[in-house]
N, C-alpha and C. Protein backbone atom coordinates (compact mmCIF):
# COMPACT_ATOMS: atom_id res chain seq x y z
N UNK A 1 19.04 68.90 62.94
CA UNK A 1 18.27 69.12 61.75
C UNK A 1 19.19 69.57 60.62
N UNK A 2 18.96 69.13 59.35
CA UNK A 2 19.75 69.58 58.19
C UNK A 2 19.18 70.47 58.05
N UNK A 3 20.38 72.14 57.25
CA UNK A 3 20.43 72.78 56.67
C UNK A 3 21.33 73.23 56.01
N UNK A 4 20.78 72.83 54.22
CA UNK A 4 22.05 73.27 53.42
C UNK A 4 21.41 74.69 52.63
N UNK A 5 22.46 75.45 52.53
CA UNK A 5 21.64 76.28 51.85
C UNK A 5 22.13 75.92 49.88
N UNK A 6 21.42 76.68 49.09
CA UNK A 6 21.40 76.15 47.65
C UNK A 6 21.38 77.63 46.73
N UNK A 7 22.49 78.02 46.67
CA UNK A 7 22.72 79.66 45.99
C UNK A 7 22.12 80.37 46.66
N UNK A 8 21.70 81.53 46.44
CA UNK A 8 21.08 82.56 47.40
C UNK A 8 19.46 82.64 48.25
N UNK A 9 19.00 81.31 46.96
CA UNK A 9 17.44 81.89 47.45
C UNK A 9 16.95 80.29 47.85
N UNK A 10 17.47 79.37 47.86
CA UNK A 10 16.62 78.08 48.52
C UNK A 10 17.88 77.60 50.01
N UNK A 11 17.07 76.80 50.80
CA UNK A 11 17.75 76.04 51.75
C UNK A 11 16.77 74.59 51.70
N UNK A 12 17.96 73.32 51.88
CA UNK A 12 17.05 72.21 52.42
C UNK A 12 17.18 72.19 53.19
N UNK A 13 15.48 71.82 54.74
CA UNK A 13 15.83 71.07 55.60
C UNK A 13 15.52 69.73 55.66
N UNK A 14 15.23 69.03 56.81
CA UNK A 14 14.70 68.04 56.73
C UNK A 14 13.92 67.95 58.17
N UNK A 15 13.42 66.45 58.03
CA UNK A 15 12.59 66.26 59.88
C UNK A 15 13.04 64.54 59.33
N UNK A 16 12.37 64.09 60.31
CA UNK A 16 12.46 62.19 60.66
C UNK A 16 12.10 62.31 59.44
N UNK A 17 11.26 62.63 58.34
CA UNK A 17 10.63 61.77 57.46
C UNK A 17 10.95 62.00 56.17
N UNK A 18 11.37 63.52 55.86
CA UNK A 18 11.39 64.18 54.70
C UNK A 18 12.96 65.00 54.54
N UNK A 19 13.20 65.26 52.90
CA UNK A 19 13.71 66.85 53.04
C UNK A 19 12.93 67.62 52.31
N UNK A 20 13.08 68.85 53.15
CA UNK A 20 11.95 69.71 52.72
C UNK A 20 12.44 70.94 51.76
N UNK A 21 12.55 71.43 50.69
CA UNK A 21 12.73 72.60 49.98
C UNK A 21 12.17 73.68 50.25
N UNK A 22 13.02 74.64 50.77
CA UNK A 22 11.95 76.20 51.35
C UNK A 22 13.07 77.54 50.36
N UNK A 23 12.37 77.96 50.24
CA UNK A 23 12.62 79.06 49.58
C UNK A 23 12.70 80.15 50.44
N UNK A 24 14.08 81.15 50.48
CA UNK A 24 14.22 82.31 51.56
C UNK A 24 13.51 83.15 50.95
N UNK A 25 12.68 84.00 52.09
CA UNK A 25 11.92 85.18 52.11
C UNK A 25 12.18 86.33 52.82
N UNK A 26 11.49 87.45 52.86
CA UNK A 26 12.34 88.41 53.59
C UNK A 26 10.83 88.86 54.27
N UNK A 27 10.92 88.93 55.45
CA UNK A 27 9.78 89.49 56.13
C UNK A 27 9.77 91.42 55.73
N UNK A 28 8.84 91.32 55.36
CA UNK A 28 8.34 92.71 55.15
C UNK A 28 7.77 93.80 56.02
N UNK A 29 7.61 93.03 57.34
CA UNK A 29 6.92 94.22 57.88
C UNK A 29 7.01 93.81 59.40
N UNK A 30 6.83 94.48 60.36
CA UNK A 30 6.63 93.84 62.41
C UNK A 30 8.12 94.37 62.32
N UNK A 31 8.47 93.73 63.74
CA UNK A 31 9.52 93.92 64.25
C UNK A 31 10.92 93.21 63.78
N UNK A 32 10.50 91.96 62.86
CA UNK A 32 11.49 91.22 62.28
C UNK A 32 11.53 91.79 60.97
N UNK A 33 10.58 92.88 60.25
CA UNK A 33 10.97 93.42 59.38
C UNK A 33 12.82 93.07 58.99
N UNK A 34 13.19 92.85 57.73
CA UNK A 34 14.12 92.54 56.91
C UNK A 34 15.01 91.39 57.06
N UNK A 35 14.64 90.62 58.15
CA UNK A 35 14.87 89.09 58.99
C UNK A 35 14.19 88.04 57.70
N UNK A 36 15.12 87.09 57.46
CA UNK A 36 14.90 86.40 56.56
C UNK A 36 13.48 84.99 57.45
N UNK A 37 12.94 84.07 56.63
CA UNK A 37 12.17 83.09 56.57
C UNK A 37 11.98 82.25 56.01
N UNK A 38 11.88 80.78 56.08
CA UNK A 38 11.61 79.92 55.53
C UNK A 38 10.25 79.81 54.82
N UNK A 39 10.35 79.81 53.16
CA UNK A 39 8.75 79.07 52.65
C UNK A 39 8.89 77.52 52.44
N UNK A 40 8.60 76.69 52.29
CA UNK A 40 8.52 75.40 52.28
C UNK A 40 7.53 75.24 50.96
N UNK A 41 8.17 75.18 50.08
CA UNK A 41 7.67 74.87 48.84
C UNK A 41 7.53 73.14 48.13
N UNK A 42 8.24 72.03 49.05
CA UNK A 42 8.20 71.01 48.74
C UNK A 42 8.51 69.88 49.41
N UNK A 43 8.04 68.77 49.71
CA UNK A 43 8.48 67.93 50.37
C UNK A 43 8.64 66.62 49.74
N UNK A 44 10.11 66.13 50.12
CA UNK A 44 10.50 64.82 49.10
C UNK A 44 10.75 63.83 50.08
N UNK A 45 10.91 62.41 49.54
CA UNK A 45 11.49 61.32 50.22
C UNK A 45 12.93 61.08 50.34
N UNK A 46 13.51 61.77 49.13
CA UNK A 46 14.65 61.52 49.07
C UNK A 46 15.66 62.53 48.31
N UNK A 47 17.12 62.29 48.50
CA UNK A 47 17.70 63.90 47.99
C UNK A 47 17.44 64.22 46.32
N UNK A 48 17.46 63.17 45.35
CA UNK A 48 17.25 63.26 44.21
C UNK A 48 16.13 63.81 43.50
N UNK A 49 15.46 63.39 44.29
CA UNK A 49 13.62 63.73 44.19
C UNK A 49 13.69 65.40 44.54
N UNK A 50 14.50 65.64 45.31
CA UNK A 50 14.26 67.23 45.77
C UNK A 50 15.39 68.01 44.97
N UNK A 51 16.42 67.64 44.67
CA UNK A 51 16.79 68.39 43.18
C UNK A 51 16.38 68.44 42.18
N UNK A 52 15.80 67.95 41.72
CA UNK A 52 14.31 67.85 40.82
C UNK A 52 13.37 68.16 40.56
N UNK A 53 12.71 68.56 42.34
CA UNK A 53 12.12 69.78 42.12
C UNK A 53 12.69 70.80 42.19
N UNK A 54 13.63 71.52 42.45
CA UNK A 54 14.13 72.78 42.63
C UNK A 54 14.50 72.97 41.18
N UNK A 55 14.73 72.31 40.26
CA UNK A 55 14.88 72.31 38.85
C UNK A 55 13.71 72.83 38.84
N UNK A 56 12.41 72.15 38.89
CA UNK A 56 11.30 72.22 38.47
C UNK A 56 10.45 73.73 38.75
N UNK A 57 11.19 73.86 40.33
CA UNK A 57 10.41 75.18 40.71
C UNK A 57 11.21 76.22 40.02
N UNK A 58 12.47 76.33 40.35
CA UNK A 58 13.55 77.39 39.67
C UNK A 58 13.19 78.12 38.07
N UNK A 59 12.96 76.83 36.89
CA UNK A 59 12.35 76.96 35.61
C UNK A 59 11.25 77.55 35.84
N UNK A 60 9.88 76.37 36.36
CA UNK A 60 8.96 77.03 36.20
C UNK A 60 8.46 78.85 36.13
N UNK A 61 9.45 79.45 37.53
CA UNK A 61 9.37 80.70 37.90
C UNK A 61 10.24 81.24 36.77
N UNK A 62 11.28 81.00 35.52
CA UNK A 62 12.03 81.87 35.31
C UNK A 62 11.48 82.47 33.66
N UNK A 63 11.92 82.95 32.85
CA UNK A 63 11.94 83.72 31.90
C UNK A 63 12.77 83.11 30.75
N UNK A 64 13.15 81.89 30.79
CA UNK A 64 14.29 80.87 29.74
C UNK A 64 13.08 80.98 28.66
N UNK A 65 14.00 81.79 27.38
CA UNK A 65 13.05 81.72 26.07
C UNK A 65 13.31 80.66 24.97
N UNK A 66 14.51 79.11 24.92
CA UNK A 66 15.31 78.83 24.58
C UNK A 66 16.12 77.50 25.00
N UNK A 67 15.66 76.53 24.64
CA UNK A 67 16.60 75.48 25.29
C UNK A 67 17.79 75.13 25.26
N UNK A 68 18.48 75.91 24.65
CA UNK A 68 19.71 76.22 25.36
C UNK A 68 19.46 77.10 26.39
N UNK A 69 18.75 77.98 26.66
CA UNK A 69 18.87 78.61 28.36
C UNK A 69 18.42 77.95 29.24
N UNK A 70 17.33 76.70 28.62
CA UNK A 70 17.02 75.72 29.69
C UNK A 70 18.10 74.95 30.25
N UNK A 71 19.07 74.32 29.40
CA UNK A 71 20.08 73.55 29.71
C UNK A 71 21.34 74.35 30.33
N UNK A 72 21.31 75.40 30.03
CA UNK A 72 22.40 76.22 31.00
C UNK A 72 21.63 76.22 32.03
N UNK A 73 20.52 76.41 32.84
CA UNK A 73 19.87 77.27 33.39
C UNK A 73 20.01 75.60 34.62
N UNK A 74 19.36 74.50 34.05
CA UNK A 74 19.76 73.22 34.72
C UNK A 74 21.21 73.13 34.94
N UNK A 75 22.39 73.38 33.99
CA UNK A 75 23.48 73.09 34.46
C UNK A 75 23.88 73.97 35.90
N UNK A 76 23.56 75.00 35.45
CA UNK A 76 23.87 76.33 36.83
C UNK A 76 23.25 75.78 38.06
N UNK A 77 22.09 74.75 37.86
CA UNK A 77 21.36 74.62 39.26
C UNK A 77 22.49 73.22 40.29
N UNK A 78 22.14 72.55 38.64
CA UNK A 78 23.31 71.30 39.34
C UNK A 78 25.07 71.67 39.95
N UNK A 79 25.40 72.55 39.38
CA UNK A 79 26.21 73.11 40.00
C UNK A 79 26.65 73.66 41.19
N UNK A 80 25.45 74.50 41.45
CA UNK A 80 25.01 74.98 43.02
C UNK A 80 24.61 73.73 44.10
N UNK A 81 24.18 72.74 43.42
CA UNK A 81 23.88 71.85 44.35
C UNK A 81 24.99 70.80 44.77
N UNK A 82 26.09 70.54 43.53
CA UNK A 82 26.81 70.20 44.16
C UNK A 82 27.64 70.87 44.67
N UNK A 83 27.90 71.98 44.91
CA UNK A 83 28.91 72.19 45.57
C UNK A 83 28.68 72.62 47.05
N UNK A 84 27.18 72.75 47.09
CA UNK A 84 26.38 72.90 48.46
C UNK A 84 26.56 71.35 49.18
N UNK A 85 26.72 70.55 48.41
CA UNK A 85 26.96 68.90 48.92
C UNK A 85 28.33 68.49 49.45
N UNK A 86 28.69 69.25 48.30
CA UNK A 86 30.51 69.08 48.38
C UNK A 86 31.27 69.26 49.68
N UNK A 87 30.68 70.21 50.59
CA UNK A 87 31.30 70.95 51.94
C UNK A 87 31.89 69.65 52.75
N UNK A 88 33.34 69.76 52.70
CA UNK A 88 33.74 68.60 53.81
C UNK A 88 33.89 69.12 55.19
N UNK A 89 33.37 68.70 55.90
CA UNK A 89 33.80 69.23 57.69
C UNK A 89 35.08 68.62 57.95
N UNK A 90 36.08 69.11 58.93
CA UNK A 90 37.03 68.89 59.47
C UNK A 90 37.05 67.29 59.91
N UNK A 91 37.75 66.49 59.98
CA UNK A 91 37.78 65.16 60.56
C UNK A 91 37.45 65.24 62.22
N UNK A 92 38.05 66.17 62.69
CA UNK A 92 37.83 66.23 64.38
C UNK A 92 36.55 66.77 64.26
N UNK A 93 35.73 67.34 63.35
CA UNK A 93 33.64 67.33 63.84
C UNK A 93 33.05 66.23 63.37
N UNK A 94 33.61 65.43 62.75
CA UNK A 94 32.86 64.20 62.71
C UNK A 94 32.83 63.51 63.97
């Protein structure tokens, strides 16, 4: 199963059909108290479609008064994402 994570607070996974966008959470309370969790905030067909939303969710939630903070605020995301893409594995784990 894929998991990339995407700056501090999203990870994609995926299944046979989708990738899915989940947002880390922190359990608050039981025995896993401060044990992180997956929310699943979105499900795409494809990787483009799901950077797109994470644009979409990231903005929606933020406080940008300013389109220039919108366009920084998109550049910072695309940033994080590629370099979450970028990760080369060793030739001997392929």
């Amino acid at each position: 199963m894929l998991r990339i994570a995407i700056g501090k607070d999203w990870v994609i996974t995926s299944d046979v059909y989708q990738f899915i966008l989940n947002r880390k959470k922190t359990i608050k309370t039981g025995t896993k108290a401060g044990g992180e969790w997956l929310d699943a905030v979105g499900y795409y067909p494809t990787l483009p479609q799901l950077v797109s939303g994470l644009i979409h969710h990231d903005i929606r939630n933020s406080t940008l008064t300013s389109v220039a903070d919108l366009a920084a605020e998109i550049e910072r995301i695309g940033a994080l994402c590629q370099e979450a893409f970028s990760f080369q594995y060793p030739k001997e784990k392929l």
